[in-house]
C-alpha atoms as a PDB file:
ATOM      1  CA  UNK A   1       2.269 -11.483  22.249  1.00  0.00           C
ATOM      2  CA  UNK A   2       5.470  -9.523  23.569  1.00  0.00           C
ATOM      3  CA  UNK A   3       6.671 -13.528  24.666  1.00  0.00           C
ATOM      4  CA  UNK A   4       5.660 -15.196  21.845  1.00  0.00           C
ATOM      5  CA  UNK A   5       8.177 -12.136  19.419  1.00  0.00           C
ATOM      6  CA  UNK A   6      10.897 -12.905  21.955  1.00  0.00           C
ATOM      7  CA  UNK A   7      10.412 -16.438  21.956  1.00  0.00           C
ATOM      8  CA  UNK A   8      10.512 -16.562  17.804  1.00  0.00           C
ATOM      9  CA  UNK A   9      13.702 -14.039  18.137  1.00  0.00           C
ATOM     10  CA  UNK A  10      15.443 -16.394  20.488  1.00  0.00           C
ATOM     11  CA  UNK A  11      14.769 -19.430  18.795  1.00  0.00           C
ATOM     12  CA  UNK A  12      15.002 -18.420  14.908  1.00  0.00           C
ATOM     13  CA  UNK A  13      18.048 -15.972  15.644  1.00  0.00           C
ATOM     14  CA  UNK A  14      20.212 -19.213  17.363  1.00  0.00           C
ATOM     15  CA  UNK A  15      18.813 -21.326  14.275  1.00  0.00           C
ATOM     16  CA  UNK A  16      20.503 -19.203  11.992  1.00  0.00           C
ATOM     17  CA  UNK A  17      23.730 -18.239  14.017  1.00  0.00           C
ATOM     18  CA  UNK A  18      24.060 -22.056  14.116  1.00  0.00           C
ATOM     19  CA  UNK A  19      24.235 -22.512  10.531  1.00  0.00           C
ATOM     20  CA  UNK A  20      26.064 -20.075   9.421  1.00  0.00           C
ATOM     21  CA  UNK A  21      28.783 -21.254  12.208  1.00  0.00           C
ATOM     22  CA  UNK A  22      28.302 -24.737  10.550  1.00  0.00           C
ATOM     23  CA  UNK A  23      28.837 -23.242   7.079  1.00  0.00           C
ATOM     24  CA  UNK A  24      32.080 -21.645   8.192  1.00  0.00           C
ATOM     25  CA  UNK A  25      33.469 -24.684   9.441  1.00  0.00           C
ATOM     26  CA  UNK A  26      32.952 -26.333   6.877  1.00  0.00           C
ATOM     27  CA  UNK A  27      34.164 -23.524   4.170  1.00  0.00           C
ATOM     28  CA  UNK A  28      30.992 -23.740   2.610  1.00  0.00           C
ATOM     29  CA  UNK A  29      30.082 -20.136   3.430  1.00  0.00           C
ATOM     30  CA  UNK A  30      31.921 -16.740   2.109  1.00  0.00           C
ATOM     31  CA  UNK A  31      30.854 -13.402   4.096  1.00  0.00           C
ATOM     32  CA  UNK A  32      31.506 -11.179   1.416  1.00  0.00           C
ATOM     33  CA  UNK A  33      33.922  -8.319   2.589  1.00  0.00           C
ATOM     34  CA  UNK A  34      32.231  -5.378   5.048  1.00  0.00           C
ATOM     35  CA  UNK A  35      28.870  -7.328   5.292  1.00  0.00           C
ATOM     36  CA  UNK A  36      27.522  -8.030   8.598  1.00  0.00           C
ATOM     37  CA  UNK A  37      25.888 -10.645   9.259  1.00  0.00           C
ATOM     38  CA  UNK A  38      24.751  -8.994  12.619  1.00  0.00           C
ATOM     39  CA  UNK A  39      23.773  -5.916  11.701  1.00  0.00           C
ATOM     40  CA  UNK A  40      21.584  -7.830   8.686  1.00  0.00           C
ATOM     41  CA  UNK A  41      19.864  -9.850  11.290  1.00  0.00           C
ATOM     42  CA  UNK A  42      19.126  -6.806  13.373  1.00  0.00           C
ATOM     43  CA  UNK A  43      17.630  -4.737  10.010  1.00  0.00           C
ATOM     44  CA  UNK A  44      15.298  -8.021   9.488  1.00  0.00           C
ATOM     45  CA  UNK A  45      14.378  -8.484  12.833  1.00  0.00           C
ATOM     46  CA  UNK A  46      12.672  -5.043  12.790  1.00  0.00           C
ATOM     47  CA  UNK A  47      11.353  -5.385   9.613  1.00  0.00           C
ATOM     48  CA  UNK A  48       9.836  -8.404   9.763  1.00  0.00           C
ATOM     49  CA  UNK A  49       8.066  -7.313  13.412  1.00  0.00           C
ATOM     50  CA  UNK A  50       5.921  -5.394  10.985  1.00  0.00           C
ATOM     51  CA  UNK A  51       5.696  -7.356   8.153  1.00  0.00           C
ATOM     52  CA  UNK A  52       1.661  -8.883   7.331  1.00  0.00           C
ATOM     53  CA  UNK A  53      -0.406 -11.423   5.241  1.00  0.00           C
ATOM     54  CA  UNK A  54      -3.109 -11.299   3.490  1.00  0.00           C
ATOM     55  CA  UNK A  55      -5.381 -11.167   6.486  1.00  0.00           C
ATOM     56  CA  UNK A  56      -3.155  -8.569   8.035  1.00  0.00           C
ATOM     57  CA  UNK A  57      -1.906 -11.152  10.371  1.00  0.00           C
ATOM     58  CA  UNK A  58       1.846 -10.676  11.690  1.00  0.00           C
ATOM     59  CA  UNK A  59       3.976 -12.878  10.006  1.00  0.00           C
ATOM     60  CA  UNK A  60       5.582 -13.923  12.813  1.00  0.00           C
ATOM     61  CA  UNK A  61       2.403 -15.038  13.719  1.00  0.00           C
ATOM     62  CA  UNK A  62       1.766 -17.152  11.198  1.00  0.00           C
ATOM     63  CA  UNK A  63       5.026 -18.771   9.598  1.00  0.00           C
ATOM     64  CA  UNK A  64       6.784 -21.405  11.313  1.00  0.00           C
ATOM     65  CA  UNK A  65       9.839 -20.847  12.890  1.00  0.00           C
ATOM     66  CA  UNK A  66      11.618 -23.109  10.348  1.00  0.00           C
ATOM     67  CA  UNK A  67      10.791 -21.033   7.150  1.00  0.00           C
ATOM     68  CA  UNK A  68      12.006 -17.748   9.044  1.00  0.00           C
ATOM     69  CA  UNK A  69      14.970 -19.334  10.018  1.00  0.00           C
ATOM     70  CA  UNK A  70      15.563 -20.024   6.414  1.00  0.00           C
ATOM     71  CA  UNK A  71      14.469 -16.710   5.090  1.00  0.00           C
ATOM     72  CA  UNK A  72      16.663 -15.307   6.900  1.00  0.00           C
ATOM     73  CA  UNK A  73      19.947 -17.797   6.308  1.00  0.00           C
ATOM     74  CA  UNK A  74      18.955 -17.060   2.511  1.00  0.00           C
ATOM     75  CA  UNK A  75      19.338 -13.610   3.232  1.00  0.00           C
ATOM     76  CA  UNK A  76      23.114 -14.243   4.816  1.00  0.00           C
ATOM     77  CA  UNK A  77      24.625 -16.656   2.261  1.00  0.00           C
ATOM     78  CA  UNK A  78      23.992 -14.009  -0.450  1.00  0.00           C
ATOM     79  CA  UNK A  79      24.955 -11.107   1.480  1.00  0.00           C
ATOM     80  CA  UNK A  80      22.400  -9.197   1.519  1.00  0.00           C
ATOM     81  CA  UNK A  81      20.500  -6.735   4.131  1.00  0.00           C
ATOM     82  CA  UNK A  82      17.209  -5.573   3.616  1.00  0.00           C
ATOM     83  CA  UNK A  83      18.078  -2.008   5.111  1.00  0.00           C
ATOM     84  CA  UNK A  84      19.950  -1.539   1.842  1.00  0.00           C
ATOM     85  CA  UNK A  85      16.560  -2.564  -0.186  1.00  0.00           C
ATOM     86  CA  UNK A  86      18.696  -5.608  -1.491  1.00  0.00           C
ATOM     87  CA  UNK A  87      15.580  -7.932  -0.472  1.00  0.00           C
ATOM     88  CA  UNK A  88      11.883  -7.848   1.181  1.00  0.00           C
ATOM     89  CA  UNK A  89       9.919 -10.919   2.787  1.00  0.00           C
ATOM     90  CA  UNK A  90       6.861 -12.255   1.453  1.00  0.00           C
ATOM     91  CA  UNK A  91       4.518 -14.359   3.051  1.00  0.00           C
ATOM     92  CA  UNK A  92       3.421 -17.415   1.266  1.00  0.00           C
ATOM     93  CA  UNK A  93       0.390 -18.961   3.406  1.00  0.00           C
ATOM     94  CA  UNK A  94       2.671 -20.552   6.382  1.00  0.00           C
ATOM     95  CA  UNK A  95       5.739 -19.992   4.837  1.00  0.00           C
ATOM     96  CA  UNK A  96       8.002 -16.553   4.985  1.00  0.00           C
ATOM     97  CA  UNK A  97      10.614 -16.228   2.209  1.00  0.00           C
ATOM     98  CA  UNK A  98      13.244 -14.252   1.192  1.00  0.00           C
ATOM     99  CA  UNK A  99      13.099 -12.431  -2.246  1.00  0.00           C
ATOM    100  CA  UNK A 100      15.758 -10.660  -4.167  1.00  0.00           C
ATOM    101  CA  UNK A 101      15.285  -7.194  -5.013  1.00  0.00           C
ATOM    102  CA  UNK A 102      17.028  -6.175  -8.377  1.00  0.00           C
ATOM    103  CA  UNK A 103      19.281  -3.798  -6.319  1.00  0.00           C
ATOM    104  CA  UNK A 104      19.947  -7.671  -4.422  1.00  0.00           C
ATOM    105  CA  UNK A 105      20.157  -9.300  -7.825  1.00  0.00           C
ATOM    106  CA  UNK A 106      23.167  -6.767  -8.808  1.00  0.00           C
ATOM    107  CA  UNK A 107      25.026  -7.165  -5.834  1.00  0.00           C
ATOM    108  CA  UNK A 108      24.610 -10.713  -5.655  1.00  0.00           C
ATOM    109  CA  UNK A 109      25.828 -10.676  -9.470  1.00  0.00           C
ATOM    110  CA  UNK A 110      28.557  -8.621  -9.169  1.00  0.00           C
ATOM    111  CA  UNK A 111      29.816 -11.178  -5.913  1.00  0.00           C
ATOM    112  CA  UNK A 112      30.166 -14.266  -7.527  1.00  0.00           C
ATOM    113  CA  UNK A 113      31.457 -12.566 -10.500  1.00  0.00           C
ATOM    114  CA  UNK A 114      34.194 -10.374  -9.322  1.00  0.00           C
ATOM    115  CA  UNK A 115      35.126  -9.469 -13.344  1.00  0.00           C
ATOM    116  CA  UNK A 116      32.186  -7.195 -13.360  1.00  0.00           C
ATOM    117  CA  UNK A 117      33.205  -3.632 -13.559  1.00  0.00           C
ATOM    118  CA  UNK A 118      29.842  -2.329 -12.966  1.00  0.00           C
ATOM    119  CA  UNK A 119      26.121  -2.698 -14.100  1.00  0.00           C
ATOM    120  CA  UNK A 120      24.602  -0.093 -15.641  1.00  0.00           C
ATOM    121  CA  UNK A 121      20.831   0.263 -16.770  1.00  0.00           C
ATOM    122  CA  UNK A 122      18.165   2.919 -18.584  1.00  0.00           C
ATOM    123  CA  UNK A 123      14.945   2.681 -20.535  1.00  0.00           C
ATOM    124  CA  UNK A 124      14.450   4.085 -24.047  1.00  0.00           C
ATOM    125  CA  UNK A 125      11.914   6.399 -25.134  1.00  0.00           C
ATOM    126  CA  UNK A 126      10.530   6.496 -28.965  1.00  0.00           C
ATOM    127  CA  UNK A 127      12.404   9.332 -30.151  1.00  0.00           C
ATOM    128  CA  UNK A 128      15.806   8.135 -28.722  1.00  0.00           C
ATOM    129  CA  UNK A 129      18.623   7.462 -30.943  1.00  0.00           C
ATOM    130  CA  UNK A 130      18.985   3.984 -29.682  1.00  0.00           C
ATOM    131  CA  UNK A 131      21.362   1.296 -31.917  1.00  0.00           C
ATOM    132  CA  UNK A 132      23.092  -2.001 -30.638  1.00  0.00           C
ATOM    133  CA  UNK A 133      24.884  -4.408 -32.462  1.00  0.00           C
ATOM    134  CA  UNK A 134      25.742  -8.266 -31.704  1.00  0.00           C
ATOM    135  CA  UNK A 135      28.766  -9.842 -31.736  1.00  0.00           C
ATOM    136  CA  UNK A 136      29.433 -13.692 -30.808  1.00  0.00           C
ATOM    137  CA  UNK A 137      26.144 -13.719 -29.202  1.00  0.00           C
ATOM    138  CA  UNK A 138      26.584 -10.673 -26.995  1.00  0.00           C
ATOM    139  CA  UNK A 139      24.373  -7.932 -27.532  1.00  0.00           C
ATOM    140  CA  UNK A 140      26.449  -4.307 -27.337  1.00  0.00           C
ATOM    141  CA  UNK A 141      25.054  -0.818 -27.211  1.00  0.00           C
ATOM    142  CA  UNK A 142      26.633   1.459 -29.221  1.00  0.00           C
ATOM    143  CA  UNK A 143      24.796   4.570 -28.772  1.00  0.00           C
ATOM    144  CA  UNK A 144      21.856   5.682 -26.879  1.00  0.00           C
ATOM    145  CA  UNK A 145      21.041   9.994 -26.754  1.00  0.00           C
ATOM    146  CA  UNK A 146      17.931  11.389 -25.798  1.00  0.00           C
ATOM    147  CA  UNK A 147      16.675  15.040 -25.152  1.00  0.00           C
ATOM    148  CA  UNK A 148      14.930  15.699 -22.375  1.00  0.00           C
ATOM    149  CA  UNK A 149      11.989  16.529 -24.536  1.00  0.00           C
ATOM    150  CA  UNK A 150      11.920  12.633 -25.447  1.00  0.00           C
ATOM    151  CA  UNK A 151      11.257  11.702 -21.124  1.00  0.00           C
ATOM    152  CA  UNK A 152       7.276  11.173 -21.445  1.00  0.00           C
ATOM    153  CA  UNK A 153       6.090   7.523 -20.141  1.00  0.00           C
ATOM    154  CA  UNK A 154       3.773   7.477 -23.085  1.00  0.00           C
ATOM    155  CA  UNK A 155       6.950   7.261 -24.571  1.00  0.00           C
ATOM    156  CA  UNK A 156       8.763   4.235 -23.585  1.00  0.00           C
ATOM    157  CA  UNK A 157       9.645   1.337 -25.859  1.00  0.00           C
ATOM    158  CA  UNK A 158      12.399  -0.371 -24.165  1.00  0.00           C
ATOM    159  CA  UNK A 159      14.616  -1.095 -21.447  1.00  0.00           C
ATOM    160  CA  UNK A 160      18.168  -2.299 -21.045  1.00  0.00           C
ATOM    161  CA  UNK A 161      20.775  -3.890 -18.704  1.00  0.00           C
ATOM    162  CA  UNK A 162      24.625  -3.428 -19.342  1.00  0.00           C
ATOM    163  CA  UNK A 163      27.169  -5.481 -17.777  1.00  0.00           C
ATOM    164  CA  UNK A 164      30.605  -4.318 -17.969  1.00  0.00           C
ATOM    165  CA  UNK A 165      33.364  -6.746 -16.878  1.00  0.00           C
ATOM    166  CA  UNK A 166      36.777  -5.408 -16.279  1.00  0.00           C
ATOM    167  CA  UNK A 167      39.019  -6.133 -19.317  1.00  0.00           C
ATOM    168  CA  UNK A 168      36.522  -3.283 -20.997  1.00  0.00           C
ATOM    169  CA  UNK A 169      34.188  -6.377 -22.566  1.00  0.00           C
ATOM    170  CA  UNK A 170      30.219  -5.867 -21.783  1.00  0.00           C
ATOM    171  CA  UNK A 171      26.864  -7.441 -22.843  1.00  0.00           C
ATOM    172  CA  UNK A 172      23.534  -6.182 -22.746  1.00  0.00           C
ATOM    173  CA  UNK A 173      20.021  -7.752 -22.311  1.00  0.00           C
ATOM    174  CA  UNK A 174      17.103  -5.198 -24.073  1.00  0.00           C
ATOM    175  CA  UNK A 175      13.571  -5.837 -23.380  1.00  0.00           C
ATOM    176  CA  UNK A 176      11.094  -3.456 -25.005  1.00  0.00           C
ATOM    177  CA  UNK A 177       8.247  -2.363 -23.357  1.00  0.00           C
ATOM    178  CA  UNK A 178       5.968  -5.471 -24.797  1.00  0.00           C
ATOM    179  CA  UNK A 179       8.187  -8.086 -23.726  1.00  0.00           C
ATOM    180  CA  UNK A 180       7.975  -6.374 -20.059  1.00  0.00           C
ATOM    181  CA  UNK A 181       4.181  -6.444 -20.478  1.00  0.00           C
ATOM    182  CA  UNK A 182       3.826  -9.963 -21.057  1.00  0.00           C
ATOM    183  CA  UNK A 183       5.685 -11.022 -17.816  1.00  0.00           C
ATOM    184  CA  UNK A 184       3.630  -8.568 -15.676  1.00  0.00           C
ATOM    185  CA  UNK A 185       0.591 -10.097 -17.461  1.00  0.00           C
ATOM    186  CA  UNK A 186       1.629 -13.019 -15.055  1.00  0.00           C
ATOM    187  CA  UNK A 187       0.615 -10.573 -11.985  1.00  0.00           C
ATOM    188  CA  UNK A 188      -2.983 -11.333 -10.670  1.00  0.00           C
ATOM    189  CA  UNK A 189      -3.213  -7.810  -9.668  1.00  0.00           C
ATOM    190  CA  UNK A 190      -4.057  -6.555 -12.957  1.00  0.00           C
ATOM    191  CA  UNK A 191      -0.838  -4.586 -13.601  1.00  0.00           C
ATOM    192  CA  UNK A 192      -1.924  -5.903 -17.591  1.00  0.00           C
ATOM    193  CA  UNK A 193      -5.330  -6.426 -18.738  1.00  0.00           C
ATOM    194  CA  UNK A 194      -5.844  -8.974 -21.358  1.00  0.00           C
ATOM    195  CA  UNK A 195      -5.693  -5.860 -24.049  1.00  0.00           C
ATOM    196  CA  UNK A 196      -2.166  -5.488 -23.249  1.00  0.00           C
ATOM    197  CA  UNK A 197      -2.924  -1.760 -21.110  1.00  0.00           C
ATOM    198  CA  UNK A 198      -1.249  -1.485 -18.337  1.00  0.00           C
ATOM    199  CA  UNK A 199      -3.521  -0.401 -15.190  1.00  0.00           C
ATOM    200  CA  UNK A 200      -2.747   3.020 -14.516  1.00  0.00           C
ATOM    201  CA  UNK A 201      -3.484   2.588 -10.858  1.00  0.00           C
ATOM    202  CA  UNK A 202      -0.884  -0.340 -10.406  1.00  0.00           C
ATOM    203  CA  UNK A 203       2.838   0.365  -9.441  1.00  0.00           C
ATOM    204  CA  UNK A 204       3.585  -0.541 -12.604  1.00  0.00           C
ATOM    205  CA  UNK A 205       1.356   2.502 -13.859  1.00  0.00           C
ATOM    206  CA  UNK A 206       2.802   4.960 -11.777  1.00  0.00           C
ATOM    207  CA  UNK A 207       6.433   3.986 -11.899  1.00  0.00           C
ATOM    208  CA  UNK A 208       6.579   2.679 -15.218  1.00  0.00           C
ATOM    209  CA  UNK A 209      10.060   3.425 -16.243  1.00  0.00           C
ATOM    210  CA  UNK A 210      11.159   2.011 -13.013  1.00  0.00           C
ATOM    211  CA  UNK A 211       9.383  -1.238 -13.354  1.00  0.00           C
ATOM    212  CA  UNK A 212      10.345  -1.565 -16.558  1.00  0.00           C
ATOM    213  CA  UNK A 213      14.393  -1.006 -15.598  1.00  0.00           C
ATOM    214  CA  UNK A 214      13.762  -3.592 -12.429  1.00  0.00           C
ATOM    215  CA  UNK A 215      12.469  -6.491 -14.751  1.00  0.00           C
ATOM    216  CA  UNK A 216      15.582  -6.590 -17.095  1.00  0.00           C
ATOM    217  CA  UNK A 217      18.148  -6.233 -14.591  1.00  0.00           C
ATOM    218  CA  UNK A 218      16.862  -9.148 -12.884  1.00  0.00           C
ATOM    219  CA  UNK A 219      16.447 -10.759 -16.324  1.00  0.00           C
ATOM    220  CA  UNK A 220      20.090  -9.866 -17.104  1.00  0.00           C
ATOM    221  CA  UNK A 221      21.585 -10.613 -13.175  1.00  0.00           C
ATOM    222  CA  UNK A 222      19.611 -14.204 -13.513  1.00  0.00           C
ATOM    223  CA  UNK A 223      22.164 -16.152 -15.846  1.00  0.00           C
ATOM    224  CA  UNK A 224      25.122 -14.795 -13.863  1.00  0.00           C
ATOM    225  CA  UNK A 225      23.541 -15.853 -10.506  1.00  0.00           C
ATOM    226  CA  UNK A 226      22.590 -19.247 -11.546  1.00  0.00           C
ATOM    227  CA  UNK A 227      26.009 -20.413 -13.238  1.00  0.00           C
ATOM    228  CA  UNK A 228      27.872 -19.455 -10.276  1.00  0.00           C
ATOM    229  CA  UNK A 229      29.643 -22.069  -8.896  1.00  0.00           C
ATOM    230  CA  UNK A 230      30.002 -20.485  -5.431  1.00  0.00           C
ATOM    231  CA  UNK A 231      28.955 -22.554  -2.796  1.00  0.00           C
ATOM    232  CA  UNK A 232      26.930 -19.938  -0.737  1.00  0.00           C
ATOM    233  CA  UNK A 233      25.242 -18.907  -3.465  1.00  0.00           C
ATOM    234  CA  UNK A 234      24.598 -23.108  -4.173  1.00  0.00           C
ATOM    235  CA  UNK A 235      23.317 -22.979  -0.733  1.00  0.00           C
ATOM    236  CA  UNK A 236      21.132 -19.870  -1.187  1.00  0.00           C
ATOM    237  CA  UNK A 237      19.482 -21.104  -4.691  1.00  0.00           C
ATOM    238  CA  UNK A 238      18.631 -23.892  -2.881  1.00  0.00           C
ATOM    239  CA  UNK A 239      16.240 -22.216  -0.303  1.00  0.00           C
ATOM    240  CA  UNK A 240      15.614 -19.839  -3.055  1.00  0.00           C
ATOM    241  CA  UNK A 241      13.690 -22.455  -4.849  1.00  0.00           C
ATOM    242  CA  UNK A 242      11.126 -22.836  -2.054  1.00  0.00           C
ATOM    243  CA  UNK A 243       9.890 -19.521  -3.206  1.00  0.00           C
ATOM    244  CA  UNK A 244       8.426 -20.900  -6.634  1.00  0.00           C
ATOM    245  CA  UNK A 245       7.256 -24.504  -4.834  1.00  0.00           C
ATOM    246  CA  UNK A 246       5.526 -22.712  -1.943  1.00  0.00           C
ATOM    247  CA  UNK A 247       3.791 -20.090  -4.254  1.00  0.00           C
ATOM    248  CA  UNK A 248       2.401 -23.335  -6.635  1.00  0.00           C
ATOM    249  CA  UNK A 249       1.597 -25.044  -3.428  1.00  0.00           C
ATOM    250  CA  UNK A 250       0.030 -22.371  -2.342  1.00  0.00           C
ATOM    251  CA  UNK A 251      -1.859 -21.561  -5.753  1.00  0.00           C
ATOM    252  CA  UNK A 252      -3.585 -24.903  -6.050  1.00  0.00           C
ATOM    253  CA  UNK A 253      -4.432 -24.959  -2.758  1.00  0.00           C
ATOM    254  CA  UNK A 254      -6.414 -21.629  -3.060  1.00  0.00           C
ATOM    255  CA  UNK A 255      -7.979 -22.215  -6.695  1.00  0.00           C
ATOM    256  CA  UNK A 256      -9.561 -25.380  -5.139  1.00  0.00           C
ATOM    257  CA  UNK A 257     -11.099 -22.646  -3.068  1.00  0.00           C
ATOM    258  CA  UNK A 258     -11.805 -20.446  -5.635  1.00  0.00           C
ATOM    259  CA  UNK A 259      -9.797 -17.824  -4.231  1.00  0.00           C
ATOM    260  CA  UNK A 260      -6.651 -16.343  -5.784  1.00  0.00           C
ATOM    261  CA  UNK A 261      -3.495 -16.128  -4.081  1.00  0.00           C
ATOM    262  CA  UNK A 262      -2.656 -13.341  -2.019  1.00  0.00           C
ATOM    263  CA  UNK A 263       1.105 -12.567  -0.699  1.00  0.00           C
ATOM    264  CA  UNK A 264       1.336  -9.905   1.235  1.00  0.00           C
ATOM    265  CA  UNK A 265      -0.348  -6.496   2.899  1.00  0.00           C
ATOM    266  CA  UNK A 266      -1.240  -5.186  -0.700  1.00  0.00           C
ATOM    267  CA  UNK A 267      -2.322  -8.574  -2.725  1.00  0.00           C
ATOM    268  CA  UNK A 268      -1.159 -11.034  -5.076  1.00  0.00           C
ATOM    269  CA  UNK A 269       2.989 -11.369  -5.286  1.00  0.00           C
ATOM    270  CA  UNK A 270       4.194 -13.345  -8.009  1.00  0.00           C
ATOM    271  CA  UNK A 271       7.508 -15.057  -9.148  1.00  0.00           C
ATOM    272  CA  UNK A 272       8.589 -14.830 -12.749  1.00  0.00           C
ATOM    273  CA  UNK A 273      10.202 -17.725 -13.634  1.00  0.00           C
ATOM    274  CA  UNK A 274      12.302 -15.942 -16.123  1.00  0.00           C
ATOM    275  CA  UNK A 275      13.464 -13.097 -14.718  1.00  0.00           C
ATOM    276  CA  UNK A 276      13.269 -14.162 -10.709  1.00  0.00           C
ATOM    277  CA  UNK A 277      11.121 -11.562  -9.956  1.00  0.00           C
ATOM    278  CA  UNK A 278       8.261 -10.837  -7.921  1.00  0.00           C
ATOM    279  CA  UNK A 279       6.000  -9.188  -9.964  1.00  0.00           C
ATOM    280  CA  UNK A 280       4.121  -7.390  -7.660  1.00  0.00           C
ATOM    281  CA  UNK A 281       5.836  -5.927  -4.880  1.00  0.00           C
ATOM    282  CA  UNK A 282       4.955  -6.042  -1.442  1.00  0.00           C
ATOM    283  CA  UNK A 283       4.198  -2.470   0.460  1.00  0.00           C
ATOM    284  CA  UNK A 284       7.294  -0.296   1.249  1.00  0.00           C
ATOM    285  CA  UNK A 285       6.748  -1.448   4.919  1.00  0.00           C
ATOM    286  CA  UNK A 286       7.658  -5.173   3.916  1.00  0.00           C
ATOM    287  CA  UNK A 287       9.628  -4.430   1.032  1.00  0.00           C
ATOM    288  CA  UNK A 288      11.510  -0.859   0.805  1.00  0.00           C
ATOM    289  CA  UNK A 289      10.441   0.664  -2.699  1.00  0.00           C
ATOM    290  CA  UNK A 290      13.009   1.728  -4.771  1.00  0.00           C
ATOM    291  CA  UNK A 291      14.590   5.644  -4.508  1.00  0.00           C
ATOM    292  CA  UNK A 292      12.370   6.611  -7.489  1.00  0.00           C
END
């Protein structure tokens, strides 16, 4: 085993290294100022030593060589380093890929569009004073105060996602709490039931307010990401898009079977196609949970 992890290091680290030297060369590929490319590697490299499938197989055990090499160049063209919880790894039957978290999705956002000021995000509760206006098709908070009598998760109607860009502009995206439901009803872990509950027992359950904050700021982060004209992040979206192929492939392959699909140590992980999300998270040992 201890040959076959130094083999895979050998082989998918120079893989990568390659590229990225080939994407230099070729000015196809940015590093984004005081990222590391190196120390990235490194902080994958350990992480994904521990990272599992469904059958609790290493992954490094299971995915080819090729998919980890492009995990982990999808990782570099958008700058990101999972020690920072900007992404996790998923396993998708053979296939390891790299998945945005929304701390990723802001930092990716906030690279290709160096006007943003900031990015700023918060849930509402029922007896917030919560008011927004829209102007020219941007949607603009104008005034959101709560007591702290108001924080109670039974509470909770909506979440938002402000983007403020430098000359002082900024747009929001507000989804309430039903519109947050419906794309975790996607989840085949039950995080919804058919009623429209959400399962107590599920992350989303527990961390409610955080789930709901994580699914509009990728919602909000998307449009930015995918208009960008960068070529790194061209690259990137590219090998991104083996995330919702593999996960179909995957899908059909295991409902001929009559068995759902499981990605990673703790069950189904799905991709919402409208926010670029994986619905489910994996375990904080694949994929760092958020500082709740």
């Amino acid at each position: 085993m201890a040959n076959a992890i130094a083999v895979v290091k050998k082989e998918v680290v120079d893989v990568v290294e390659h590229k990225i030297r080939e994407f230099q060369s070729k000015n196809e590929l940015d590093i984004p100022s005081g990222y590391s490319p190196s120390n990235a590697m490194k902080s994958a490299w350990l992480i994904l030593q521990e990272v599992r499938d469904r059958n609790n197989k290493l992954a490094i055990e299971v995915c080819t060589q090729a998919s980890i090499a492009n995990a982990l160049l999808n990782m570099v063209v958008q700058g990101l380093n999972p020690a920072k919880k900007q992404c996790y790894f998923i396993v998708y039957g053979d296939q390891l890929v790299m998945q945005r978290s929304y701390f990723g999705a802001m930092h990716v956002a906030k690279t290709v569009c160096t006007d943003i000021e900031d990015i700023y995000y918060d849930v509402v509760y029922s007896d917030d004073v919560f008011e927004y206006e829209k102007s020219r098709g941007r949607t603009i908070i104008t005034k959101h105060s709560q007591k702290l009598g108001n924080i109670s998760a039974n509470k909770l109607v909506a979440a938002y996602c402000t983007i403020l860009y430098k000359d002082g502009t900024e747009n929001s995206t507000i989804m309430t709490l039903e519109e947050c439901k419906q794309s975790w009803k996607k989840s085949k872990m039950g995080a919804v039931n058919a009623s429209g509950e959400i399962n107590e027992k599920s992350t989303h359950g527990q961390f409610t307010a955080d789930m709901m904050m994580r699914t509009v700021v990728n919602k909000a982060c998307k449009p930015i990401i995918n208009s960008s004209s960068d070529s790194s992040i061209m690259i990137a979206r590219k090998l991104d898009s083996t995330v919702h192929q593999i996960a179909v492939e995957e899908e059909v392959r295991e409902n001929a079977n009559s068995v759902f699909i499981d990605i990673g140590d703790d069950g189904s992980a799905e991709v919402d196609t409208e926010t670029g999300e994986v619905i489910d998270q994996p375990t904080e040992q694949q994929a760092p949970q958020p500082d709740f």
